[in-house]
Protein backbone atom coordinates (compact mmCIF):
# COMPACT_ATOMS: atom_id res chain seq x y z
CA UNK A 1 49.99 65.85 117.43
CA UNK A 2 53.41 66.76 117.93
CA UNK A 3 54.57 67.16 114.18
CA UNK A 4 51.37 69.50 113.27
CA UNK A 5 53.20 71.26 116.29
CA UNK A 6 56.43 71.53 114.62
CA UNK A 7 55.08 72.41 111.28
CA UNK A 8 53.00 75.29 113.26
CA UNK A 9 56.53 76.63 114.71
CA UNK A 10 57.49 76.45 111.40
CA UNK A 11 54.80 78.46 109.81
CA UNK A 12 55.08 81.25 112.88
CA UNK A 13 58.81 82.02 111.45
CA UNK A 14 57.87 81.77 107.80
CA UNK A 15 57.76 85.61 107.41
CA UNK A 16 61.19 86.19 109.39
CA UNK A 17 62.74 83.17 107.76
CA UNK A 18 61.74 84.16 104.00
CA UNK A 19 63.39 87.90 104.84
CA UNK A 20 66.61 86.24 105.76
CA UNK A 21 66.57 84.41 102.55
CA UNK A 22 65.66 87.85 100.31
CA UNK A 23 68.77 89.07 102.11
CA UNK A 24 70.95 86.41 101.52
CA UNK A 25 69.95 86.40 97.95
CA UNK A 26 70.30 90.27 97.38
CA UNK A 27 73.62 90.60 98.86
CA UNK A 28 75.55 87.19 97.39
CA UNK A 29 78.99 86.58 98.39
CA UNK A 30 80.78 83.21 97.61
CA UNK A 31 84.45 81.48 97.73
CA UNK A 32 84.82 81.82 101.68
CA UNK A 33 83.78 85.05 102.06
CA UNK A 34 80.11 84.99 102.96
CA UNK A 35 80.25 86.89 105.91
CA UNK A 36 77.35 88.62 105.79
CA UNK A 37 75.27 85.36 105.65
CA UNK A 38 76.67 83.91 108.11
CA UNK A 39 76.35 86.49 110.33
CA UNK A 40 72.86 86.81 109.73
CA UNK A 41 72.21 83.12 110.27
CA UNK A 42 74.38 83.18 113.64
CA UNK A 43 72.15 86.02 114.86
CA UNK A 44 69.23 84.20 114.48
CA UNK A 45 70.13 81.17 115.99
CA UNK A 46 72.05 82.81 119.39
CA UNK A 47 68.82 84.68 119.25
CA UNK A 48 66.53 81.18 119.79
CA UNK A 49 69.25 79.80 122.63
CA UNK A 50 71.87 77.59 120.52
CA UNK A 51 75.56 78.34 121.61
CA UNK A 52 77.22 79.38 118.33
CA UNK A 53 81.09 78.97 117.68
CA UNK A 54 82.73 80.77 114.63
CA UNK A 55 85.08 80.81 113.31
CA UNK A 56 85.72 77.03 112.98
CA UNK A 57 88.30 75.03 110.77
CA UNK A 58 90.21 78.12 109.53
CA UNK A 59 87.41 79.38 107.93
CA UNK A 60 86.01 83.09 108.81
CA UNK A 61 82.37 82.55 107.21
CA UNK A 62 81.96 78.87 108.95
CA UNK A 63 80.14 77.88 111.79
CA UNK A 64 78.40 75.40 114.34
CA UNK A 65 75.62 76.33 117.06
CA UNK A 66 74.57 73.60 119.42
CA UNK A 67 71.45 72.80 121.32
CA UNK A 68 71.08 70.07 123.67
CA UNK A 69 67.93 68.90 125.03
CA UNK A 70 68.38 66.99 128.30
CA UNK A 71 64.45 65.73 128.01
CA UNK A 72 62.32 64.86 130.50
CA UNK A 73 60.44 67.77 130.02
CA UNK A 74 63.50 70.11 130.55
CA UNK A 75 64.80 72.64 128.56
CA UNK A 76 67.65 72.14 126.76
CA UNK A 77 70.52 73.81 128.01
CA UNK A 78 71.66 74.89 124.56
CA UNK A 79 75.20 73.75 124.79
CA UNK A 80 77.21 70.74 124.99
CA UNK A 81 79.08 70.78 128.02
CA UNK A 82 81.25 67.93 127.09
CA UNK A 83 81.94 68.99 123.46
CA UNK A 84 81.83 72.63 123.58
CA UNK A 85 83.61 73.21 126.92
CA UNK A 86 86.39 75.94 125.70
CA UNK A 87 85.24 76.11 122.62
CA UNK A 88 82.20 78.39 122.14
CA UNK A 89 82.12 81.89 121.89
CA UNK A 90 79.49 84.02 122.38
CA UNK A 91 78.17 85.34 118.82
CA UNK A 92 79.26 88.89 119.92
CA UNK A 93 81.55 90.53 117.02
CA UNK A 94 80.89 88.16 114.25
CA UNK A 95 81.05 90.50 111.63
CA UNK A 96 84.65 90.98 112.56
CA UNK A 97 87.01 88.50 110.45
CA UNK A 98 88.87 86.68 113.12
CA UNK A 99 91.54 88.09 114.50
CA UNK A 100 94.93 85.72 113.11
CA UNK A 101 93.43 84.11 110.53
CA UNK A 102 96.38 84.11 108.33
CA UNK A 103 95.30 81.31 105.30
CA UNK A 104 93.16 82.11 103.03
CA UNK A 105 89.81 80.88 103.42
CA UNK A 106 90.56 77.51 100.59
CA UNK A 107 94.30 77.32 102.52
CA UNK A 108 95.49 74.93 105.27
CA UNK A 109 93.09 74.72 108.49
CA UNK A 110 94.79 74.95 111.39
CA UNK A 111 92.22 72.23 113.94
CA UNK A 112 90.98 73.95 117.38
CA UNK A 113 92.14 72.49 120.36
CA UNK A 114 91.12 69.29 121.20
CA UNK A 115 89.48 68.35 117.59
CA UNK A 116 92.53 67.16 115.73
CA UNK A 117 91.57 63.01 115.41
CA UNK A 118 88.47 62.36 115.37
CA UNK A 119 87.58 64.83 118.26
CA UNK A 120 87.77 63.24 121.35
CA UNK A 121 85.32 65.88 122.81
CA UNK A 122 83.14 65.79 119.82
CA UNK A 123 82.92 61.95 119.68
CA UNK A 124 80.76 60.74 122.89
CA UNK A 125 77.25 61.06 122.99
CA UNK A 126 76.79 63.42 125.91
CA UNK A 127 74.10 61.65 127.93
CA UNK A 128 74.45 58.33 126.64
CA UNK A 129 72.38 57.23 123.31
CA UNK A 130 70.41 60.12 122.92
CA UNK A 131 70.31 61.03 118.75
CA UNK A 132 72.43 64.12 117.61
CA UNK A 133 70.97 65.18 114.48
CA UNK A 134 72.87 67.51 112.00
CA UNK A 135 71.33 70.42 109.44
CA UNK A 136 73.97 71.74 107.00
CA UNK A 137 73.72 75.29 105.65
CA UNK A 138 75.45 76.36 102.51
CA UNK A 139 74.96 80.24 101.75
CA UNK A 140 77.50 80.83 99.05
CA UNK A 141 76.59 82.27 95.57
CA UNK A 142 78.09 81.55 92.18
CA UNK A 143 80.72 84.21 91.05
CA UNK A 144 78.99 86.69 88.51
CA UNK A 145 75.69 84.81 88.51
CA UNK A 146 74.54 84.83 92.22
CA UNK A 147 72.13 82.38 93.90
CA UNK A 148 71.93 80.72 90.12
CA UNK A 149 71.76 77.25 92.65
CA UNK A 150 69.45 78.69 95.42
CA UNK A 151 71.69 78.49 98.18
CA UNK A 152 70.39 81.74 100.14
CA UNK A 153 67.28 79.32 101.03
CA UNK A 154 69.34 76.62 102.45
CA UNK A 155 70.07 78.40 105.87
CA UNK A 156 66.77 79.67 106.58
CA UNK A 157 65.35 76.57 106.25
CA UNK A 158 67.81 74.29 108.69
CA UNK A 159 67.29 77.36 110.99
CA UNK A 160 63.00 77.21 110.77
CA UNK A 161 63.58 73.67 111.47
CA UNK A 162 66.15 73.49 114.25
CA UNK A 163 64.19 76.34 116.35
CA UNK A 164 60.79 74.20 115.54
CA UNK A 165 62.25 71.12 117.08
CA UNK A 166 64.13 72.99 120.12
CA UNK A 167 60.51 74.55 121.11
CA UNK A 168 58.03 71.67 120.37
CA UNK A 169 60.26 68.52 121.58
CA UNK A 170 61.75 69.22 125.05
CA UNK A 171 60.43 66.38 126.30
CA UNK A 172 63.21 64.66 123.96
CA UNK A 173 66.88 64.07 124.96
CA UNK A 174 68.82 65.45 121.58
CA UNK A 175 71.13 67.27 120.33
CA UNK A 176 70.58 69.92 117.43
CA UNK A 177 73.89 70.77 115.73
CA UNK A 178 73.54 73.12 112.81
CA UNK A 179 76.70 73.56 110.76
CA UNK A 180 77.50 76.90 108.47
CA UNK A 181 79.33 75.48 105.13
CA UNK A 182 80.70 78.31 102.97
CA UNK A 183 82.19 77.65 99.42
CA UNK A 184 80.48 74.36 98.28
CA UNK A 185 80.85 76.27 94.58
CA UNK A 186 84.28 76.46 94.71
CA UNK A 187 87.12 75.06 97.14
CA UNK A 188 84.32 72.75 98.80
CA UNK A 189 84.66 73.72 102.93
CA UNK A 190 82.89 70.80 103.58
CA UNK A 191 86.48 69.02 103.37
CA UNK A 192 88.59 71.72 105.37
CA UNK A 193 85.74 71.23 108.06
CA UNK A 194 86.37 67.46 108.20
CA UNK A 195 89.94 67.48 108.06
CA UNK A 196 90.01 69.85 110.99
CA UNK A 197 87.75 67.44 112.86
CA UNK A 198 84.41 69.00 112.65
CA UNK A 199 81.13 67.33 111.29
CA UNK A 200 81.92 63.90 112.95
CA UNK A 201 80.06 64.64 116.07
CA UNK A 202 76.45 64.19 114.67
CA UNK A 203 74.42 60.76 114.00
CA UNK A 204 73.00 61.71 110.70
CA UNK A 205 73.21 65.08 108.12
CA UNK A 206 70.58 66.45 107.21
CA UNK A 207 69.99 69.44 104.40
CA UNK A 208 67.81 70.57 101.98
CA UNK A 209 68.28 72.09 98.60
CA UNK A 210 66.12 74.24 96.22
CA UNK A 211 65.20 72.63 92.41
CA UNK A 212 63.12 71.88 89.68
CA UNK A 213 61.11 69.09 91.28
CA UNK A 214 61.08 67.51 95.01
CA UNK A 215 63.48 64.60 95.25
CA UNK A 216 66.28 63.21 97.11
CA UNK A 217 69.15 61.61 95.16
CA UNK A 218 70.73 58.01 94.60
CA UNK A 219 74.31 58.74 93.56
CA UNK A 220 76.70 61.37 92.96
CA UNK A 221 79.65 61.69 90.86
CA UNK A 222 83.16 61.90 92.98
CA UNK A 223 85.22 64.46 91.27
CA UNK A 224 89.13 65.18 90.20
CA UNK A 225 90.08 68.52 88.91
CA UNK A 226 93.58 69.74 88.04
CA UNK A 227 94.94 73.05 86.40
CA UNK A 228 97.70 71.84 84.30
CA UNK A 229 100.82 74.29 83.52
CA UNK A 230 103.32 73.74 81.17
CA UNK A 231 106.73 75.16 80.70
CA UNK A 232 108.37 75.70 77.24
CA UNK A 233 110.83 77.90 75.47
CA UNK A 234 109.91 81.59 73.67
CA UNK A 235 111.10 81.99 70.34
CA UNK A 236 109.89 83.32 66.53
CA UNK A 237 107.85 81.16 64.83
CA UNK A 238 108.89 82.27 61.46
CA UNK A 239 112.66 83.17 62.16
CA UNK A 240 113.92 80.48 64.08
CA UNK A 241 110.83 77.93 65.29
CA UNK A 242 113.92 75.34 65.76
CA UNK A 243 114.78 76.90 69.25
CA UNK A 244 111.49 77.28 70.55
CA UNK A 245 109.76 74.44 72.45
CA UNK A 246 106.11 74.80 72.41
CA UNK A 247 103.61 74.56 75.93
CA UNK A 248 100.97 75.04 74.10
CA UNK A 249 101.80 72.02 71.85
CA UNK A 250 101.75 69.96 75.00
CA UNK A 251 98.61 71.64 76.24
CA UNK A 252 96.97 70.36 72.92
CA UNK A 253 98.49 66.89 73.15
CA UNK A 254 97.27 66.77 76.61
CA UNK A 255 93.74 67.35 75.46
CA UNK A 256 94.22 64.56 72.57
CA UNK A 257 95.53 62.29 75.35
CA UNK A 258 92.20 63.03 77.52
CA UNK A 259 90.39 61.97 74.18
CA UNK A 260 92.20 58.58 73.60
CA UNK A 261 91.87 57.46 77.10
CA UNK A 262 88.11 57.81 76.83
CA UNK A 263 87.77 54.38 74.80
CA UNK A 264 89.39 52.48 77.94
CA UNK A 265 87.11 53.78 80.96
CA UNK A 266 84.15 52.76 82.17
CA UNK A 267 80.78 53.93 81.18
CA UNK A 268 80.37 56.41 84.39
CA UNK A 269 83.67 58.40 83.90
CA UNK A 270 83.27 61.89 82.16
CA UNK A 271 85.96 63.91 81.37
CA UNK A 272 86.15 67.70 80.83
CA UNK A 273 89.19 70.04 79.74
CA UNK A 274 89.22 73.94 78.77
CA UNK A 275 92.27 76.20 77.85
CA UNK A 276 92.55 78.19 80.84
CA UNK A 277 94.80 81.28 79.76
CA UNK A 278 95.78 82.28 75.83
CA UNK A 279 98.93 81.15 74.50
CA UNK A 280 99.73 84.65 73.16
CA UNK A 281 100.20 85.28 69.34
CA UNK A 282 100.44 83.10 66.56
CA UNK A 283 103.95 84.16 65.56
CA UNK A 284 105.27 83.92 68.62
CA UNK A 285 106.23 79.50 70.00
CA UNK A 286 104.42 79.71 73.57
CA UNK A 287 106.46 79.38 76.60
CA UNK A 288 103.50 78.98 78.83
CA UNK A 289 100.03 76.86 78.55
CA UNK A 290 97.44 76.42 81.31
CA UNK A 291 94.55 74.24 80.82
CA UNK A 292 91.93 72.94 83.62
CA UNK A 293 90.29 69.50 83.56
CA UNK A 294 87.98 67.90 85.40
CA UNK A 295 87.31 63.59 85.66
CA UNK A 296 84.66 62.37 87.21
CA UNK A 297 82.79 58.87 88.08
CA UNK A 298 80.48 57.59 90.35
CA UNK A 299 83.13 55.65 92.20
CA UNK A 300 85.92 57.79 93.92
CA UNK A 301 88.14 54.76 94.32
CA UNK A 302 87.81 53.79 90.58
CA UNK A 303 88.36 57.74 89.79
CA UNK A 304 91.75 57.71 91.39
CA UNK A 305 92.73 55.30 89.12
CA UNK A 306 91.54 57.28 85.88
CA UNK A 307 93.66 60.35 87.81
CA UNK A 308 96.51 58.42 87.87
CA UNK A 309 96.40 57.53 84.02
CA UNK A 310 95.20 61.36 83.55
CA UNK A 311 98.72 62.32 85.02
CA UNK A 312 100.78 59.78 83.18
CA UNK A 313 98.86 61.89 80.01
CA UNK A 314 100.23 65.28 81.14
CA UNK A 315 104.00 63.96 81.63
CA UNK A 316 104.44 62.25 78.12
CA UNK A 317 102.53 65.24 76.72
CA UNK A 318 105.52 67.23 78.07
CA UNK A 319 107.98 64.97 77.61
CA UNK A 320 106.78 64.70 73.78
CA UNK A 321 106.59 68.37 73.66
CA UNK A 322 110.14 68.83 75.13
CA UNK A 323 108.62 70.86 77.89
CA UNK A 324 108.03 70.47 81.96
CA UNK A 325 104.56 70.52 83.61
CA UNK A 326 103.28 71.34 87.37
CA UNK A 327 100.08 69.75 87.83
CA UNK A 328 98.34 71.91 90.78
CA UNK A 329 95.26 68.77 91.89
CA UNK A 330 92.33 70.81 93.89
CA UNK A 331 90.54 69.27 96.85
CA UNK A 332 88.63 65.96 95.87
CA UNK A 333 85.48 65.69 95.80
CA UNK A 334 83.47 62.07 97.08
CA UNK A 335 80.47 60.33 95.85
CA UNK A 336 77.64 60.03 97.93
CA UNK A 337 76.52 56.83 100.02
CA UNK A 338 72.83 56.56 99.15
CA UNK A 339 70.84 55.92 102.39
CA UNK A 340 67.53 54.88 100.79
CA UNK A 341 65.88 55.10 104.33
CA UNK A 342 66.73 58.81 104.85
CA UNK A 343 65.97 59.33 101.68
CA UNK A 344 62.35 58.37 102.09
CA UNK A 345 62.01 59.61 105.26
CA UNK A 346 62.72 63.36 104.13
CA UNK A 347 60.05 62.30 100.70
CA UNK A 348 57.37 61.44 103.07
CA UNK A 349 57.59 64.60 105.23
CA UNK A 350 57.85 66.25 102.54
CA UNK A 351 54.62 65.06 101.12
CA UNK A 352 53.30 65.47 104.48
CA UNK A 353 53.88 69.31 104.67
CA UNK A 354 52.51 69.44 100.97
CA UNK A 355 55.44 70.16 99.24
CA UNK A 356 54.60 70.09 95.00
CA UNK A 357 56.17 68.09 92.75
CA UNK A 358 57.25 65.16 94.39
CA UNK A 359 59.26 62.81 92.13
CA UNK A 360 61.60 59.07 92.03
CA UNK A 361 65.10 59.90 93.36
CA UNK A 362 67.28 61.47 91.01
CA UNK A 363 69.78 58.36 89.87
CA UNK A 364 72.36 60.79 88.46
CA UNK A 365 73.58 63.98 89.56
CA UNK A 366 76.47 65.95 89.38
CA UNK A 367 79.35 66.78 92.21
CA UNK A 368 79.79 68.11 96.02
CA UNK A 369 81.48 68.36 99.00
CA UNK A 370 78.21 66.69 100.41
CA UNK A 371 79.82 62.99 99.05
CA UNK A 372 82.67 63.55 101.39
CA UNK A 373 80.39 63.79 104.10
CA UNK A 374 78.08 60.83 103.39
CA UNK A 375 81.28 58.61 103.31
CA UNK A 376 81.69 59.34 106.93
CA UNK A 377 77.99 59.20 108.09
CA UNK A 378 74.38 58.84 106.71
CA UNK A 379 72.94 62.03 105.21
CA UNK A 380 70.47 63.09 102.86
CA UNK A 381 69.04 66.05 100.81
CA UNK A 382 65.75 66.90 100.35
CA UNK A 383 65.00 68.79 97.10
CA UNK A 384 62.38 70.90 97.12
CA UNK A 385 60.19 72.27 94.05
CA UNK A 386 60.77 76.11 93.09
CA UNK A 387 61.14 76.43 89.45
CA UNK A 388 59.73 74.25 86.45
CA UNK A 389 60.27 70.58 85.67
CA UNK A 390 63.31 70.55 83.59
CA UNK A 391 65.17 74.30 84.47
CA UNK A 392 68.81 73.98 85.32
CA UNK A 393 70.46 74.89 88.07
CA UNK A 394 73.33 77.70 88.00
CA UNK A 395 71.08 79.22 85.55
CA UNK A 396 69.76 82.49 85.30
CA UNK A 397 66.27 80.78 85.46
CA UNK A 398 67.46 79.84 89.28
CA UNK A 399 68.39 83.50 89.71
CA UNK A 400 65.09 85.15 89.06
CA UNK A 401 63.10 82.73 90.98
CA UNK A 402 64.93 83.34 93.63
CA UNK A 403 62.75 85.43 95.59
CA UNK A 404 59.10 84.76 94.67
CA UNK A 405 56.54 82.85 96.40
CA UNK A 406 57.52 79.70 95.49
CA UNK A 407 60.76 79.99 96.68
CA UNK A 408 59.39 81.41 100.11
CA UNK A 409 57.27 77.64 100.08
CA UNK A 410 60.80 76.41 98.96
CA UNK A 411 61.44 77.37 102.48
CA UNK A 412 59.04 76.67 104.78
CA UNK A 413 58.58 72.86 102.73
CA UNK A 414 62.31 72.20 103.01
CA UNK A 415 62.17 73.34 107.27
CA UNK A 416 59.48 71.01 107.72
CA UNK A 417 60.71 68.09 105.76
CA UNK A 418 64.04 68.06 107.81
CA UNK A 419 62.20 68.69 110.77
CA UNK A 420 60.10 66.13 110.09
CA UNK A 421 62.56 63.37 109.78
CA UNK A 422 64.13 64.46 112.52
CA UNK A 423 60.77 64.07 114.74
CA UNK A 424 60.62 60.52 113.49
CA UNK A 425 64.38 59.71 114.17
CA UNK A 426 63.99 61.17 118.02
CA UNK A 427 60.67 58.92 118.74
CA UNK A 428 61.44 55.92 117.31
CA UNK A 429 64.66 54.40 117.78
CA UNK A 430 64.40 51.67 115.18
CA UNK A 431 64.44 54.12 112.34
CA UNK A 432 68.07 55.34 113.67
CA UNK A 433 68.84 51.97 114.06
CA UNK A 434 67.90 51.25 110.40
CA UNK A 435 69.49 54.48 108.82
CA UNK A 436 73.09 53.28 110.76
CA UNK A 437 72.56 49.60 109.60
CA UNK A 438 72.30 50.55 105.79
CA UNK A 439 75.48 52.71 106.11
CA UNK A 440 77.75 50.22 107.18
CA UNK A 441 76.10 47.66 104.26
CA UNK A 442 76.52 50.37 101.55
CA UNK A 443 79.41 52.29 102.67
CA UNK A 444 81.63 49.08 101.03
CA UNK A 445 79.73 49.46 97.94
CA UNK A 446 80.10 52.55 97.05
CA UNK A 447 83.31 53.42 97.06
């Protein structure tokens, strides 16, 4: 049987795909910079015949290798010739940070030729309807913590599975595109990829992600964040308080605001705010107040509503104050667009390879770059058990299971799962068919 096949392949790379994980996880790098991952996970896949190009969408530690399988029996040529023609590099060099890559790695992307719109060369199915099927790496670690979310298993896993299917299914027509995606954590590259064109040339995403139980999920909350600065006037606060103008007063009223708009939201919104930089002394009227907050809601059109009340908060804070603001918005985050169908595909490979735990979908979960994503095309994650029932993630719990057996299983189940699915997508045309139908239906629903 061709999946026992696949899950075979999978199990042959176990021991090499389990050592790039321990790497990953000893050596954690995060915000952008995760070179050494991604040069690690490049290796291995110009190593098993995919055409790799990096960097992509500004960003030094992101990447995309492409196989295509022309079927029949053939072997895949392991490019696209009508997408990547000028486009991929040979992975020689790619621990070198690109040459002119003047933004920072969360700054403007500048798009490669010919990927601007959507890409015109990305857009076409080469070959007609044959299914291009997308696995999405992330690889970055949390700042001071480390794989606290169990990223460094991520990569290893879309890699296991990607090589299986290139070496078992050549009698398929496909296309494999695996996608590197650093800085979920922080600036979310997910976006910058998008904007610049990129991960619009696949059918479905696909990833999988290490936790407490082995699940996919419903919803996700869209999030807003801001870091909020206000401007006031220095002076003694026993000597002459009459000529000072206080930011941190509006910082505080800010806050209050943030509390009295809570009444009039809906039940899914949650609201967060923290004092980002001290005032300075208690004698001393503050010139300068930062404070970050963060809205959230399982509806990212209903969220930009809340944002724009949020705002309206921060201005009469100032203006009650007697102070100016500068309110700095980060990239914005989307919630997902379930796709029940993908969702149980994934669970029933994943009970298939014998993955523990298995669980109901998780109906509430926090925020990522992922949501973006699944507004633009069907995707899923597959959670896979590696910890207890009930352990956090971005815990220190996360961190020291990060490289025991369980998390090498983590591994090898979360390969197959994806894998899995993907087998079923490739031989039977209906469930493609399906997975596109109840995008379109839900897409409306939940924006």
């Amino acid at each position: 049987m061709l999946k026992e096949r696949i899950f075979e392949e999978i199990d042959r790379q176990k021991e090499r795909l389990c050592e790039m994980a321990d790497i990953i996880f000893d050596h954690p790098e995060c915000d952008g910079e995760e070179m050494m991952a991604a040069d690690l996970l490049c290796g291995y896949l110009a190593e098993n015949g995919f055409t790799v190009e990096r960097p992509i969408a500004g960003l030094k530690s992101a990447f995309r290798a492409v196989y295509h399988s022309v079927g029949s029996g053939a072997e895949g040529s392991g490019r696209m010739a009508e997408q990547t023609a000028g486009l991929a590099e040979a992975p020689a060099g790619l621990a070198e940070a690109p040459a002119g890559l003047a933004e920072p790695p969360g700054g403007p992307a500048e798009p490669p030729a010919g990927l601007a719109e959507p890409p015109a060369g990305l857009a076409a199915n080469p070959g007609g309807p044959a299914p291009r099927i997308g696995l999405l790496c992330e690889y970055d670690a949390l700042a001071g913590l480390g794989h606290g979310c169990g990223h460094h298993m991520q990569g290893p896993a879309c890699l296991g599975a990607a090589v299986a299917l290139k070496n078992c299914c050549r009698d398929q027509a496909f296309t494999l595109v695996v996608y590197g995606t650093p800085a979920e954590e922080t600036f979310g590259g997910k976006i910058n990829m998008m904007e610049a064109g990129y991960l619009k040339d696949i059918d479905v995403a696909l990833m999988m992600h290490g936790g407490p139980d082995t699940c996919t999920d419903i919803r996700c909350l869209a999030l807003s964040s801001f870091d909020v600065t206000f401007h006031g006037k220095k002076a003694h606060a026993a000597i002459m308080p009459e000529a000072g103008r206080s930011a941190f007063d509006a910082l505080l009223l800010a806050f209050q605001g943030v509390e009295f708009l809570r009444e009039h939201v809906r039940d899914d919104v949650r609201m967060h705010y923290t004092v980002k930089t001290l005032p300075g002394p208690e004698n001393v009227v503050p010139s300068e107040a930062v404070g970050s907050f963060a809205l959230r809601s399982f509806s990212r059109d209903y969220l930009d509503q809340v944002a724009e009340r949020f705002r309206d908060i921060v201005r009469g804070a100032a203006l009650m104050a007697g102070v100016t603001c500068e309110i700095a918005e980060k990239p914005a985050l989307a919630n997902k667009v379930p796709n029940l169908t993908l969702n149980d595909l994934l669970v029933e490979n994943a009970r298939l390879a014998g993955a523990p735990g298995i669980t109901p979908p998780r109906e509430r979960t926090g925020s990522t770059d992922f949501g973006n994503v699944m507004h633009e095309l069907p995707g899923s994650c597959i959670r896979v058990k590696f910890v207890p029932s009930g352990t956090s993630s971005h815990s220190k719990d996360y961190v020291e299971a990060g490289k025991t057996e369980a998390a090498h299983s983590c591994v090898v189940y979360g390969a197959k799962a994806m894998a899995g699915a993907s087998l079923d997508m490739l031989t039977d045309s209906k469930i493609m068919e399906s997975i596109k139908r109840e995008f379109a239906e839900k897409r409306e629903l939940y924006r």
